[in-house]
N, C-alpha and C. Protein backbone atom coordinates (compact mmCIF):
# COMPACT_ATOMS: atom_id res chain seq x y z
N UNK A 1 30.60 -3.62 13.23
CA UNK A 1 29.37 -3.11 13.83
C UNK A 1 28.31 -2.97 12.73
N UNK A 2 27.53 -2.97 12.92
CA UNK A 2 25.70 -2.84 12.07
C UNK A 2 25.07 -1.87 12.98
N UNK A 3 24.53 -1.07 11.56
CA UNK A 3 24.15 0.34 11.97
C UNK A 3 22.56 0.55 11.33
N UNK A 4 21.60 0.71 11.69
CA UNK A 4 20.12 1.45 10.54
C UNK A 4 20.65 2.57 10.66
N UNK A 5 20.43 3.69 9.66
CA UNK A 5 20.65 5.20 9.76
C UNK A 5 19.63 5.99 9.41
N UNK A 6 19.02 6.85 10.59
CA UNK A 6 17.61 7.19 10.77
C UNK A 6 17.87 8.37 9.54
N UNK A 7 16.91 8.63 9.27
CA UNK A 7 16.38 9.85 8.14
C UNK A 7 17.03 11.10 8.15
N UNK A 8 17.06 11.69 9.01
CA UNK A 8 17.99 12.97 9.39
C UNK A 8 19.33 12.75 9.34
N UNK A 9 20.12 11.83 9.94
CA UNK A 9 21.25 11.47 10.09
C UNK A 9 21.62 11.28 8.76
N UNK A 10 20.91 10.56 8.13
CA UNK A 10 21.32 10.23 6.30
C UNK A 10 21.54 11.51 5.43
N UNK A 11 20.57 12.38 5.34
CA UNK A 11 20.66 13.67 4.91
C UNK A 11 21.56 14.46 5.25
N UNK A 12 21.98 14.25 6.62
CA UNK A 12 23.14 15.48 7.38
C UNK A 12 24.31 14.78 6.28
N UNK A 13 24.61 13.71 6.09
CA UNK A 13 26.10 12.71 5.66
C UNK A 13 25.82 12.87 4.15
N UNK A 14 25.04 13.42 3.44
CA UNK A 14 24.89 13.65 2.12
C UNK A 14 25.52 14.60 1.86
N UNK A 15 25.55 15.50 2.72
CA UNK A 15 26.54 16.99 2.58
C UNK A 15 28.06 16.45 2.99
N UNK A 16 28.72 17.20 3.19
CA UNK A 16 30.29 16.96 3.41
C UNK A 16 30.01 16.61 5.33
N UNK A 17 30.80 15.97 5.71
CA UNK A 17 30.55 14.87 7.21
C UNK A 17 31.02 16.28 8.47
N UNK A 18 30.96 17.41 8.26
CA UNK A 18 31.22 18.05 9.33
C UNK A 18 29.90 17.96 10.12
N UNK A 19 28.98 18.01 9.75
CA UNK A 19 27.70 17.94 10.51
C UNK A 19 27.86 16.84 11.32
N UNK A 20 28.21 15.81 11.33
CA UNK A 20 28.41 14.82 11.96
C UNK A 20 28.83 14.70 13.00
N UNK A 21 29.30 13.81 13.97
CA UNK A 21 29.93 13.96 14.96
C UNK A 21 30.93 12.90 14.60
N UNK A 22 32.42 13.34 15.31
CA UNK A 22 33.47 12.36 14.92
C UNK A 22 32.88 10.96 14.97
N UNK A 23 32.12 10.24 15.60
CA UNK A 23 31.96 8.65 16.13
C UNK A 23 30.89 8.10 15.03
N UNK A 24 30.17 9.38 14.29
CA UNK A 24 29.40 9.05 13.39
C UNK A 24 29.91 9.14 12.17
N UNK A 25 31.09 9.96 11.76
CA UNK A 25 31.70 9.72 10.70
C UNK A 25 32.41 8.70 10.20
N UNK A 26 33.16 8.20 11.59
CA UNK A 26 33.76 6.84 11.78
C UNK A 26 32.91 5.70 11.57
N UNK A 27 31.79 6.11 11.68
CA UNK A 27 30.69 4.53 11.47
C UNK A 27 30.92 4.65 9.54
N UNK A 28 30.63 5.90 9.13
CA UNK A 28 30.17 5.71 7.81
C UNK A 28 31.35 5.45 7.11
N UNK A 29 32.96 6.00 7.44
CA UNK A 29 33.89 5.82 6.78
C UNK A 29 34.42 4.41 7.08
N UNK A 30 34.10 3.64 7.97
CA UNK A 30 34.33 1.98 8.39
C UNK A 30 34.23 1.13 7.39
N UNK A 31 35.17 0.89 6.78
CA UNK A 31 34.71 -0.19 5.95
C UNK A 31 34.84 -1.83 6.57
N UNK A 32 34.44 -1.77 7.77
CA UNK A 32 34.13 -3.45 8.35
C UNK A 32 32.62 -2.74 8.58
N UNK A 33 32.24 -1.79 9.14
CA UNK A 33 30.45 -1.25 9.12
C UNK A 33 29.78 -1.94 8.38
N UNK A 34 28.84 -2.44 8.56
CA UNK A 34 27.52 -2.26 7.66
C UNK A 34 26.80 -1.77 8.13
N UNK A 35 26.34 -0.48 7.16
CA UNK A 35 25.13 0.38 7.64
C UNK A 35 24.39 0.35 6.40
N UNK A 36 22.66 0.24 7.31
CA UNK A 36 21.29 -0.28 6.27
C UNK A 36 21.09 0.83 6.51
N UNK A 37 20.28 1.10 5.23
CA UNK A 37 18.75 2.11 4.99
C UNK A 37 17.51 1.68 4.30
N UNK A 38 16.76 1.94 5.66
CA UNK A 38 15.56 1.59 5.21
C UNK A 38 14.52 1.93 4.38
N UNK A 39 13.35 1.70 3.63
CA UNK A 39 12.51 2.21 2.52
C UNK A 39 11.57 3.55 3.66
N UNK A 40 11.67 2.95 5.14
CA UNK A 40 11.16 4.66 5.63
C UNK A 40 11.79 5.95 5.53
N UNK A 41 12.62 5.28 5.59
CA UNK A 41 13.79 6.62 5.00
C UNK A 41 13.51 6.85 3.70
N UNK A 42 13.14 6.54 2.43
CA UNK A 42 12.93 6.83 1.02
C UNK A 42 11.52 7.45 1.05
N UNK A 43 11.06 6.80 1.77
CA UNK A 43 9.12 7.11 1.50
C UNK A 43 9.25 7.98 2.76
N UNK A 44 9.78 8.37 3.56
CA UNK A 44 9.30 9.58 4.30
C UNK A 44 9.88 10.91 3.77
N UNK A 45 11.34 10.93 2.64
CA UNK A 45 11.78 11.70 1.52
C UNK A 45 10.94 11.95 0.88
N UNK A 46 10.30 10.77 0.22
CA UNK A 46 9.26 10.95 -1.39
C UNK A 46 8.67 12.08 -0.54
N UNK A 47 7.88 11.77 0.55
CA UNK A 47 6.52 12.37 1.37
C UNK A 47 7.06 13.73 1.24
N UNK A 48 8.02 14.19 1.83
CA UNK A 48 8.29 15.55 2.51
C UNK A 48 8.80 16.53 0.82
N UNK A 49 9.62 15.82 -0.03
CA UNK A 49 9.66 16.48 -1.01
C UNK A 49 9.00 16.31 -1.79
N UNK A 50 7.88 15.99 -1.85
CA UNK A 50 6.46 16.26 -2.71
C UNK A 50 5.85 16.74 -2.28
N UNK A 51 5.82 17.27 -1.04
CA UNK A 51 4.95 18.24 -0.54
C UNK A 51 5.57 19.75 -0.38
N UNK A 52 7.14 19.82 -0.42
CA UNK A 52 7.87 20.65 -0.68
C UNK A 52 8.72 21.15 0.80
N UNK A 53 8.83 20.37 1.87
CA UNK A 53 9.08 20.32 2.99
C UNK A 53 10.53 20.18 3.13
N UNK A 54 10.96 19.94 2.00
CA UNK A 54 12.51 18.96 2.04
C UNK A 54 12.84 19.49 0.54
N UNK A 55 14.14 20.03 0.43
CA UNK A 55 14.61 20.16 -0.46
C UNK A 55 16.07 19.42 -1.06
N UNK A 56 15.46 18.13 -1.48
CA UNK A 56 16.19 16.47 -2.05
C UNK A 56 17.11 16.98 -3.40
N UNK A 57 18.39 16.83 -3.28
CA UNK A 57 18.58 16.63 -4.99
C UNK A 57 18.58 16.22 -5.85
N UNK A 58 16.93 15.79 -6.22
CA UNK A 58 16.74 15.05 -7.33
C UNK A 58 15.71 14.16 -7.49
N UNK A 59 15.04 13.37 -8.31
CA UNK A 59 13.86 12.94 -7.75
C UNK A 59 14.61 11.63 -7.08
N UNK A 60 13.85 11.36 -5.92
CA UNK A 60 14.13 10.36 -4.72
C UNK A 60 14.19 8.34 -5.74
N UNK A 61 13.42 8.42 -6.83
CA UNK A 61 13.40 7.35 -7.67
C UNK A 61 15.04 6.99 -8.17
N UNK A 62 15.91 8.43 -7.97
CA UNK A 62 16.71 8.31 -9.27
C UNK A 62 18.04 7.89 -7.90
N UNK A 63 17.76 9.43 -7.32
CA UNK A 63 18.94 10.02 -6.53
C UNK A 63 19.50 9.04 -4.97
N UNK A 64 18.29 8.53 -4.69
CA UNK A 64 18.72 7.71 -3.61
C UNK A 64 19.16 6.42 -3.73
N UNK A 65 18.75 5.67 -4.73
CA UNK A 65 19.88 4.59 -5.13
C UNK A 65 21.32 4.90 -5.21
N UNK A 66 21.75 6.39 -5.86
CA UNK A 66 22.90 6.92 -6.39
C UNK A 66 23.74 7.04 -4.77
N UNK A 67 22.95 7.36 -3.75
CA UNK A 67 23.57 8.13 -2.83
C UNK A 67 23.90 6.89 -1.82
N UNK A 68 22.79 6.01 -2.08
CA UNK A 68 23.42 4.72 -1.29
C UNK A 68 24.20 4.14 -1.55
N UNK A 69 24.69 3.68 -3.13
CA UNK A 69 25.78 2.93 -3.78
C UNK A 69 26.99 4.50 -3.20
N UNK A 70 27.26 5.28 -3.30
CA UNK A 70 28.06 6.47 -2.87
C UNK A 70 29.07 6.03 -1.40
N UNK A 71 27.90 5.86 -0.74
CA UNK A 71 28.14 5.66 0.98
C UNK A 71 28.25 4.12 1.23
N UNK A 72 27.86 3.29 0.28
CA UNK A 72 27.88 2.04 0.21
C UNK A 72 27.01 0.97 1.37
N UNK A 73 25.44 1.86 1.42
CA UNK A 73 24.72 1.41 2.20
C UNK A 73 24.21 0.13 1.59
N UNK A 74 23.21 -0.35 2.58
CA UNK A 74 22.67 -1.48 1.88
C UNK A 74 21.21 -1.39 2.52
N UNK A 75 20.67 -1.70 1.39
CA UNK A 75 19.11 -2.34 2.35
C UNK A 75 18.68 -2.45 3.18
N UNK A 76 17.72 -2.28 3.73
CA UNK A 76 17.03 -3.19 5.17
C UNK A 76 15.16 -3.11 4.91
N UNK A 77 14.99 -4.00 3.74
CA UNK A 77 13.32 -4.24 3.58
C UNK A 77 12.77 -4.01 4.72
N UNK A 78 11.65 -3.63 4.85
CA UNK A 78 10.62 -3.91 5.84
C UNK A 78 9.66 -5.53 5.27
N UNK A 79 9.79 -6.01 7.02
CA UNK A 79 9.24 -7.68 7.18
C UNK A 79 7.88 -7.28 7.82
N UNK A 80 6.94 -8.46 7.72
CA UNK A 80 6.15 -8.34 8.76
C UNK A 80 6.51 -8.43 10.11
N UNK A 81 7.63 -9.35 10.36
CA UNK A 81 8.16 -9.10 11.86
C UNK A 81 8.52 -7.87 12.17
N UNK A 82 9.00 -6.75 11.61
CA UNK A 82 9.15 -5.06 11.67
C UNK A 82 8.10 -4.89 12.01
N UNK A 83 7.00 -5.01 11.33
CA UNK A 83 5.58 -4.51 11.50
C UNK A 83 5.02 -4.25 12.79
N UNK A 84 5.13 -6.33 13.00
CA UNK A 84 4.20 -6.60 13.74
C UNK A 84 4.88 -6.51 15.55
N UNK A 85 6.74 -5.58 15.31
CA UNK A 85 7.27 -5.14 16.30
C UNK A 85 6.45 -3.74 16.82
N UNK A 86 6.58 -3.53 15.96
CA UNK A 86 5.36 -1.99 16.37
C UNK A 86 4.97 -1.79 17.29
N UNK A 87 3.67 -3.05 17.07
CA UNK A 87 2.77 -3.40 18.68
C UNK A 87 3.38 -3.47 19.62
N UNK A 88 4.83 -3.98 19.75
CA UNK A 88 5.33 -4.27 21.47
C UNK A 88 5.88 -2.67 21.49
N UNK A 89 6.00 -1.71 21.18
CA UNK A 89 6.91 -0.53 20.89
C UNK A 89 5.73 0.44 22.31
N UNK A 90 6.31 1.11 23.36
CA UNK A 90 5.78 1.58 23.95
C UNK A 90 4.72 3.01 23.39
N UNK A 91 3.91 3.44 23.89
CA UNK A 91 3.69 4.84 22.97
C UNK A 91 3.96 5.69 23.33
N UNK A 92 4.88 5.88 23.00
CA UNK A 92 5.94 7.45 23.44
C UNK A 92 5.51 8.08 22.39
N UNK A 93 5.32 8.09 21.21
CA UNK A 93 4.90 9.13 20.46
C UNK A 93 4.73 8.39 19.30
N UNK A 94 3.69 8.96 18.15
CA UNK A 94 3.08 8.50 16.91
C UNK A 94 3.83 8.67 15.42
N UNK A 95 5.46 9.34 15.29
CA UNK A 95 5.79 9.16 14.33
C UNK A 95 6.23 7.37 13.59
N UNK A 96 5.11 7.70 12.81
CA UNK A 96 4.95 5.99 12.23
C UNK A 96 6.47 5.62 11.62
N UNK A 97 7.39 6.90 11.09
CA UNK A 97 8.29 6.52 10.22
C UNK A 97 9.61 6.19 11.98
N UNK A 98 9.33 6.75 13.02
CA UNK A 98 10.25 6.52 14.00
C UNK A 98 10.02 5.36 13.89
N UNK A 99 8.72 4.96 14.61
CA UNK A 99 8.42 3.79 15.19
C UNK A 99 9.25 2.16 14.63
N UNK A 100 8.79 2.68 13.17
CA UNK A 100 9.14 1.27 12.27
C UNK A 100 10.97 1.29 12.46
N UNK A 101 11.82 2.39 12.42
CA UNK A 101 13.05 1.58 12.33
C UNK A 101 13.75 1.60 13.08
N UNK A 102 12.81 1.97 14.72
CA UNK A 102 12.91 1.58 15.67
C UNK A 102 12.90 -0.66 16.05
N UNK A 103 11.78 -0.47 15.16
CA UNK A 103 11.35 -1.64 15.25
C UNK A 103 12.13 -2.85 14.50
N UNK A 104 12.53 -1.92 13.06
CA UNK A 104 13.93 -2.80 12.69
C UNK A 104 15.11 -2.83 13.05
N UNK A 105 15.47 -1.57 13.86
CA UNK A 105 16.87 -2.39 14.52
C UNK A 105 16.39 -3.10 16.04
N UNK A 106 15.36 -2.83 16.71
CA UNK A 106 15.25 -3.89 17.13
C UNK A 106 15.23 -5.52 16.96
N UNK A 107 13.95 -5.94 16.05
CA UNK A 107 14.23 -7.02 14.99
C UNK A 107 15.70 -7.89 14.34
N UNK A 108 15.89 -6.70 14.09
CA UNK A 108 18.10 -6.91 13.11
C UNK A 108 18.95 -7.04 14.13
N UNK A 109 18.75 -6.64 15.35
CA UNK A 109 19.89 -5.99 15.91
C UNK A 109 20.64 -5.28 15.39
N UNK A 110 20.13 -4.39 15.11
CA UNK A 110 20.94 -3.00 14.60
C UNK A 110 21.37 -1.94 15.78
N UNK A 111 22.09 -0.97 15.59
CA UNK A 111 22.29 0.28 16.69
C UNK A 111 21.98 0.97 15.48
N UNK A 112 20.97 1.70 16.31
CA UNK A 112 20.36 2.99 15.55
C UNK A 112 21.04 4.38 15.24
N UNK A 113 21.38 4.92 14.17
CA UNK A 113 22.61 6.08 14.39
C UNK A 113 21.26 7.11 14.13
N UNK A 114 21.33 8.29 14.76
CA UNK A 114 20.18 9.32 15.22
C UNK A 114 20.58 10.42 15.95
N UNK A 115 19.57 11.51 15.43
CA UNK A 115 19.76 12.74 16.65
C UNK A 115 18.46 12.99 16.66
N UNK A 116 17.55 11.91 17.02
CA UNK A 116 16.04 12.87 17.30
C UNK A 116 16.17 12.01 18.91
N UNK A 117 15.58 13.25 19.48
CA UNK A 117 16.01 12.51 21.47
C UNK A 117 15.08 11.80 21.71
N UNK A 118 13.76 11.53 21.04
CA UNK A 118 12.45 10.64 21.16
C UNK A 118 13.36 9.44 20.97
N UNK A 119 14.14 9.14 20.15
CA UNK A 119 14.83 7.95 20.17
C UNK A 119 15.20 7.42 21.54
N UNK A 120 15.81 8.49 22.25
CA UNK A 120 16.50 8.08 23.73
C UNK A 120 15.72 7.25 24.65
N UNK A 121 14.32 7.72 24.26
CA UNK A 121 13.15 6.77 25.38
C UNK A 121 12.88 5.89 25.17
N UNK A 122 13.58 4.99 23.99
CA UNK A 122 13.16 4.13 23.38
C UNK A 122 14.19 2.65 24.30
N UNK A 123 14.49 1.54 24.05
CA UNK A 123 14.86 0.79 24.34
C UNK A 123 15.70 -0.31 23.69
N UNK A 124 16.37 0.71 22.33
CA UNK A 124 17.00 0.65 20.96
C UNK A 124 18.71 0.93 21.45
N UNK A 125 19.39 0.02 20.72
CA UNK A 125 20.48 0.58 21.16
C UNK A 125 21.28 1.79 19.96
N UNK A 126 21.54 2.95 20.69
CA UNK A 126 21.78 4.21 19.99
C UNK A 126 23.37 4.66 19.72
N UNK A 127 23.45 5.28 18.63
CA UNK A 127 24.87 6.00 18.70
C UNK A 127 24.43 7.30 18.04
N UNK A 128 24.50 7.93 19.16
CA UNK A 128 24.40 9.35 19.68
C UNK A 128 24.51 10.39 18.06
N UNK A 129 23.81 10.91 17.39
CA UNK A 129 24.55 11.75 16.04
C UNK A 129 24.46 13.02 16.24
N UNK A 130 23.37 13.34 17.72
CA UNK A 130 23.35 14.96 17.67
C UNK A 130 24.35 15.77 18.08
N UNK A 131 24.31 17.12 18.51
CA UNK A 131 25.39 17.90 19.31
C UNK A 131 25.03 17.68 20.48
């Protein structure tokens, strides 16, 4: 299976996996998985812990390479085809950092692992991370 792993969900799995839900721990402990992370996920970090919103361990330059080789994520650049998915993206709501990796696992065919429920209205295929 191929997974994007939205921003929250990444942070919850940085701590020890009880936060998780069994089906989401199983994605990350899979070693046939590939699960991407995207640069909205880094730059919506930089954003929130430079403004002091988020308390990261470490600067995001150093620590999030460290934490991806850890979990053994991989990449997922943003394309202009991400981008220019945007536009077909209904407007359910204006978080730019949703929108886009909404738009890349659309694009990838990815299943989106998440617990924000704005996701649910979306037309993304999901694996459930909240309670």
């Amino acid at each position: 299976m191929r997974y994007l792993v939205d921003t929250g969900v990444w942070l919850w799995a940085l701590d020890p996996y009880e936060r998780l839900r069994p089906v989401v721990r199983q994605a990350f402990e899979d070693d046939e998985a590939e699960l991407y992370l995207s640069p909205v996920t880094t730059w919506e970090i930089s954003i929130k812990t430079r403004l002091g919103k988020l308390n990261f361990p470490g600067p995001p330059d150093r620590t999030v390479p460290e934490f991806m080789a850890a979990q053994r994520l991989l990449p997922l650049p943003i394309t202009h085809r991400h981008a220019t998915k945007v536009y077909d993206l209904p407007s359910l709501h204006n978080d730019p950092f949703d929108r886009m990796l909404i738009a890349q696992a659309l694009v990838e065919g990815l299943t989106l692992i998440s617990s924000d429920e704005m996701f649910k209205r979306y037309s993304v295929p999901l694996l459930w991370a909240g309670r």
